[in-house]
C-alpha atoms as a PDB file:
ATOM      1  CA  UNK A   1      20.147 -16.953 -26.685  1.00  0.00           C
ATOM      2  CA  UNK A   2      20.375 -16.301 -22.633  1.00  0.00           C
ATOM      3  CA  UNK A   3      20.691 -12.283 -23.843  1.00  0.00           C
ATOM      4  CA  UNK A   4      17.084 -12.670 -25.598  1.00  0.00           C
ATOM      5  CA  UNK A   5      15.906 -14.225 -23.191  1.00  0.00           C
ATOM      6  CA  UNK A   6      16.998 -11.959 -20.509  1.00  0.00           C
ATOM      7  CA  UNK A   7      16.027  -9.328 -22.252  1.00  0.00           C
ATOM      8  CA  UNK A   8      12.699 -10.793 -23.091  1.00  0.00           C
ATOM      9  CA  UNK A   9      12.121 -11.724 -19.159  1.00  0.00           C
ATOM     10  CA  UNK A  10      13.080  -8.052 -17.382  1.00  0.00           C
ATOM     11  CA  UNK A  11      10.494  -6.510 -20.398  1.00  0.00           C
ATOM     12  CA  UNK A  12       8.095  -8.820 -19.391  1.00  0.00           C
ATOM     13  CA  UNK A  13       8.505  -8.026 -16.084  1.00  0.00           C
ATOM     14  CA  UNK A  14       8.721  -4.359 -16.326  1.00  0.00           C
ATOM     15  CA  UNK A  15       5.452  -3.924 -18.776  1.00  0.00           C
ATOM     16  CA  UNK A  16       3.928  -5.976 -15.789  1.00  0.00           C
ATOM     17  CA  UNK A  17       5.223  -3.563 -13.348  1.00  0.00           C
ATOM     18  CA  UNK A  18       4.075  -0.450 -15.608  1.00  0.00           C
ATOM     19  CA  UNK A  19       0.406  -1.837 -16.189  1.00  0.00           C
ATOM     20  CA  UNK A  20       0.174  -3.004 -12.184  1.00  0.00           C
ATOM     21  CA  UNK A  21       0.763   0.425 -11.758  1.00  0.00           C
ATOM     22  CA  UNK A  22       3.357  -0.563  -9.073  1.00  0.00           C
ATOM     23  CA  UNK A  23       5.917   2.062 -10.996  1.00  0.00           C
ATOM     24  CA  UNK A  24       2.909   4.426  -9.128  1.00  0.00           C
ATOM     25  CA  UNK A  25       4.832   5.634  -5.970  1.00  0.00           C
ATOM     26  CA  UNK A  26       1.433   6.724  -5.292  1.00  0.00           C
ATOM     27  CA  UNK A  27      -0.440   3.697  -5.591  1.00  0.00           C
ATOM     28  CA  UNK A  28       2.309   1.611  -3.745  1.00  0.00           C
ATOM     29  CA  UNK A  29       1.644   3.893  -0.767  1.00  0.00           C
ATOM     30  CA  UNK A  30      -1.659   3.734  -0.888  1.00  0.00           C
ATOM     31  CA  UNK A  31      -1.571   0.037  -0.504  1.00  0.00           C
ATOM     32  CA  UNK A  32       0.827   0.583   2.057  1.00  0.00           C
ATOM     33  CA  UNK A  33      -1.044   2.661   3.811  1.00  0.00           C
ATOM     34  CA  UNK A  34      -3.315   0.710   6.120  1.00  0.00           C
ATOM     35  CA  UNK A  35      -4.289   3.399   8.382  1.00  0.00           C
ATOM     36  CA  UNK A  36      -5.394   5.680   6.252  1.00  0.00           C
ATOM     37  CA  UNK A  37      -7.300   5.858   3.198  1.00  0.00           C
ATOM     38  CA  UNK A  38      -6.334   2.005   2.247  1.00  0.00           C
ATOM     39  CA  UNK A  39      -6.135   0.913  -1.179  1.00  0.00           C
ATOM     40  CA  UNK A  40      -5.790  -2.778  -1.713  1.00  0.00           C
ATOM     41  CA  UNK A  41      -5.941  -3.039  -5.529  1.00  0.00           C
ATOM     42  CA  UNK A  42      -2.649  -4.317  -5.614  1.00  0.00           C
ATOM     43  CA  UNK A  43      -3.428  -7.262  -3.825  1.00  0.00           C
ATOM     44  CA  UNK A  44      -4.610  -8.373  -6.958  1.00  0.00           C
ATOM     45  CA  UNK A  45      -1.248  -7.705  -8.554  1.00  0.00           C
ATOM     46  CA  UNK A  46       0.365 -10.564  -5.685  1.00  0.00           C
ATOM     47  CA  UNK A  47      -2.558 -13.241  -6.423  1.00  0.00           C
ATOM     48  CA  UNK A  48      -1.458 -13.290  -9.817  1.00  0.00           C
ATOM     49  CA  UNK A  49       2.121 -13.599  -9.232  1.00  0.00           C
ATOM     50  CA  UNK A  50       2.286 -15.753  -6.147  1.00  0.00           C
ATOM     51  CA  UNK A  51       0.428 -18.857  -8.675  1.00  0.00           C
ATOM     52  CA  UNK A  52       3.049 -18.251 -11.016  1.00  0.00           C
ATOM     53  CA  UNK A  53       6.299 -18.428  -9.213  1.00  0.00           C
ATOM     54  CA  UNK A  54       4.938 -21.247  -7.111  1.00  0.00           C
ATOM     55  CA  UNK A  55       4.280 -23.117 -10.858  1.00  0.00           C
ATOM     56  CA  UNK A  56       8.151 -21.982 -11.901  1.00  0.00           C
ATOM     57  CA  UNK A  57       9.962 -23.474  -9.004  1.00  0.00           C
ATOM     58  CA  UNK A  58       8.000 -26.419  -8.993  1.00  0.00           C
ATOM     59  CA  UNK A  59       8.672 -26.796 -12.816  1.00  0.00           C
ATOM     60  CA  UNK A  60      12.093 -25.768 -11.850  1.00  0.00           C
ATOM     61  CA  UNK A  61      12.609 -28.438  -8.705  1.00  0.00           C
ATOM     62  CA  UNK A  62      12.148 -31.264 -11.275  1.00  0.00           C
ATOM     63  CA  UNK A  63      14.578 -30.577 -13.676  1.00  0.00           C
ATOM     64  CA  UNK A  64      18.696 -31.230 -13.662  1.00  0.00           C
ATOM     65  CA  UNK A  65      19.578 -27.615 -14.879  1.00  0.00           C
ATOM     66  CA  UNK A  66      17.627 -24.431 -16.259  1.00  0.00           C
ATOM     67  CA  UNK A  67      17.214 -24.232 -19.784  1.00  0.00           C
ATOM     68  CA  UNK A  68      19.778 -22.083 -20.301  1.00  0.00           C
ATOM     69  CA  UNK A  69      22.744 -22.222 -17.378  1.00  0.00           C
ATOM     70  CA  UNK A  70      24.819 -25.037 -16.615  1.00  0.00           C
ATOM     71  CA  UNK A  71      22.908 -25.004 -13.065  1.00  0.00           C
ATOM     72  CA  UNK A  72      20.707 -23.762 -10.778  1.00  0.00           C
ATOM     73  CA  UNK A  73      22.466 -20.891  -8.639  1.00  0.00           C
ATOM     74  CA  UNK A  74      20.841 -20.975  -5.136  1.00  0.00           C
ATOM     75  CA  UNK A  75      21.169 -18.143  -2.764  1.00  0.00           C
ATOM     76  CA  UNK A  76      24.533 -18.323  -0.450  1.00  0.00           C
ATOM     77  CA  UNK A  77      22.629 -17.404   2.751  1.00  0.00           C
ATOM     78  CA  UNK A  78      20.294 -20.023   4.688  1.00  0.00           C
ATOM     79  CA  UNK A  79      19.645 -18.351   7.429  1.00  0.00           C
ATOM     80  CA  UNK A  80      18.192 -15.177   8.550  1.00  0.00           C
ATOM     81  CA  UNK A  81      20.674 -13.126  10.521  1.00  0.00           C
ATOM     82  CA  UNK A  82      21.204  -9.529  11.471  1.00  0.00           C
ATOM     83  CA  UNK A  83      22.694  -8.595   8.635  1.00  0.00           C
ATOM     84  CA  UNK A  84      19.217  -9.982   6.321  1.00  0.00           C
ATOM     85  CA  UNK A  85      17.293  -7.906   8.861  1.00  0.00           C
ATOM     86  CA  UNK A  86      18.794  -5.007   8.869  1.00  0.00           C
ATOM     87  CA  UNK A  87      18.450  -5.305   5.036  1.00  0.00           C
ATOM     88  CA  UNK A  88      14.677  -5.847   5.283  1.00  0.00           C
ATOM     89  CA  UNK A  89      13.856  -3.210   6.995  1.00  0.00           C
ATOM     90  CA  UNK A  90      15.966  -0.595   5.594  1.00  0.00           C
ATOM     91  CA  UNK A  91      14.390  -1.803   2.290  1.00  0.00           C
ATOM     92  CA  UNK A  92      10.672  -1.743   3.812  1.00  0.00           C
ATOM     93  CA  UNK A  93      11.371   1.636   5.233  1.00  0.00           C
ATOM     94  CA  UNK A  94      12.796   2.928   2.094  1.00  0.00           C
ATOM     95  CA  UNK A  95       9.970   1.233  -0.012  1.00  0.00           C
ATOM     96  CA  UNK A  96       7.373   2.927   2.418  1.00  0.00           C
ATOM     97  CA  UNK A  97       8.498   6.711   2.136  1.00  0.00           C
ATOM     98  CA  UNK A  98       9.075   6.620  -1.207  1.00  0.00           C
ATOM     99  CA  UNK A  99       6.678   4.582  -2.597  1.00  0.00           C
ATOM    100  CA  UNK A 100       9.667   2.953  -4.816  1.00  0.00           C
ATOM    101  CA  UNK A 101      11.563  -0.235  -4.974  1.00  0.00           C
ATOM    102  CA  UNK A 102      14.292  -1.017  -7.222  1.00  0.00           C
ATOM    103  CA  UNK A 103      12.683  -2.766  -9.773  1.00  0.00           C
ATOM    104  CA  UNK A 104       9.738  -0.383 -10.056  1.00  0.00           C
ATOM    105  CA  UNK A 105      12.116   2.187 -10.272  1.00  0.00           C
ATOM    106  CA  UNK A 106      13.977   1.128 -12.862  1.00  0.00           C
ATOM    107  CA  UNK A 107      11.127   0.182 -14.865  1.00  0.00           C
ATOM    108  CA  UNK A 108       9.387   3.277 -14.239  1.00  0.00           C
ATOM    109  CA  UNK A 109      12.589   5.256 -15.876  1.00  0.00           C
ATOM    110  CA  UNK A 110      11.122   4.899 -19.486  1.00  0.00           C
ATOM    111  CA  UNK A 111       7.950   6.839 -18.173  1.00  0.00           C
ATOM    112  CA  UNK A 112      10.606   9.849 -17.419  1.00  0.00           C
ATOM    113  CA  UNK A 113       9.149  11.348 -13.914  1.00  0.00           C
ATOM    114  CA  UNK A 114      12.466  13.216 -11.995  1.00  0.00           C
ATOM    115  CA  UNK A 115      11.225  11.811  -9.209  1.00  0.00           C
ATOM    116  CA  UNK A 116      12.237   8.830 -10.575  1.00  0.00           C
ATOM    117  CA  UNK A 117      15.427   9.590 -12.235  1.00  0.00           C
ATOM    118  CA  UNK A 118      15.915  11.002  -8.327  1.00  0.00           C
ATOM    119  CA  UNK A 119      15.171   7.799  -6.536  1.00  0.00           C
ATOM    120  CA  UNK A 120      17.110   5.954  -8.869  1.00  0.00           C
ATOM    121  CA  UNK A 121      20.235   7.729  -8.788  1.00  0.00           C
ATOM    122  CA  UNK A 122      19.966   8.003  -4.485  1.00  0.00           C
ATOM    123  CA  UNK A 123      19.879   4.136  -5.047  1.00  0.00           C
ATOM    124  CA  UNK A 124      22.826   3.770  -6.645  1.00  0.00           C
ATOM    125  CA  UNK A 125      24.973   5.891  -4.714  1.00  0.00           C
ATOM    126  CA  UNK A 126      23.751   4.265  -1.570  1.00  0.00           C
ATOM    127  CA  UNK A 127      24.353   0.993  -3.620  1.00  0.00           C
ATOM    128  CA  UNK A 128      27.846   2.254  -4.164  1.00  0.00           C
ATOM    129  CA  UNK A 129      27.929   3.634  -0.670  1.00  0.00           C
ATOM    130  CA  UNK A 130      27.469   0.276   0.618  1.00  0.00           C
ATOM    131  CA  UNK A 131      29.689  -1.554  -1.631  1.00  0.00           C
ATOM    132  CA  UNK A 132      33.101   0.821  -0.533  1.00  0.00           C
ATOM    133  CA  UNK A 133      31.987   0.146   2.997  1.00  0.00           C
ATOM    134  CA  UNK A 134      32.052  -3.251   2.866  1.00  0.00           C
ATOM    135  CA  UNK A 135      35.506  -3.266   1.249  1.00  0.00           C
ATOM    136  CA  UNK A 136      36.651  -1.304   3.426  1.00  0.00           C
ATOM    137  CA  UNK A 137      35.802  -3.488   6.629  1.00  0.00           C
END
């Protein structure tokens, strides 16, 4: 049952990302783009969202456990420090020359574009990267 409904939840997700058109690299740096030749359609995309995540935790802050874990699992972190800045802005710089973030990316993989297929696999290996750095140290 948490499969399905994992499974159910990222398609949901990613046919929302597809029709937003945020799997757009294109779009996303239009929007980004507030200099230039501005396009802030996907405004709309956060004023839907932002309503219904505030509605799920709110739902979610009145009940004992999820409806399918054994309990909540809260972030480890709860403060911001270097390291969650560093983080941001490696992700914001990333997310504003490419016009890609990981879950756009990976949801934009069943449209097939090599640039794409490209992003995601320089994601990974920096992922990867990363990961064998931090074992290292």
């Amino acid at each position: 049952m948490v499969m399905l409904a994992a499974a159910l939840a990222g398609l949901v997700f990613g046919l929302g990302l597809v029709v937003s058109a945020m799997v757009d690299p294109a779009k996303v740096l239009g929007f980004l783009d507030l200099a230039g030749d501005w396009d802030p359609s996907l405004i709309l995309v956060m004023a839907g969202a932002i309503p219904v995540a505030a509605l799920g935790f709110a739902l979610g802050r009145k009940r004992d456990r999820p409806l399918l874990a054994p309990d909540f699992q809260a972030p480890g972190a709860d403060r911001v420090d270097r390291r969650l800045l560093r983080g941001a802005a490696l992700f914001g710089a990333g997310w504003g020359l490419a016009g890609y973030c990981p879950g756009p990316a990976l949801a934009g993989l069943a449209l097939g574009a090599w640039q794409t297929w490209a992003f995601t696999a320089a994601m990974l290996v920096g992922m990867a990267a990363h990961e064998a750095w931090q074992s290292s140290r």
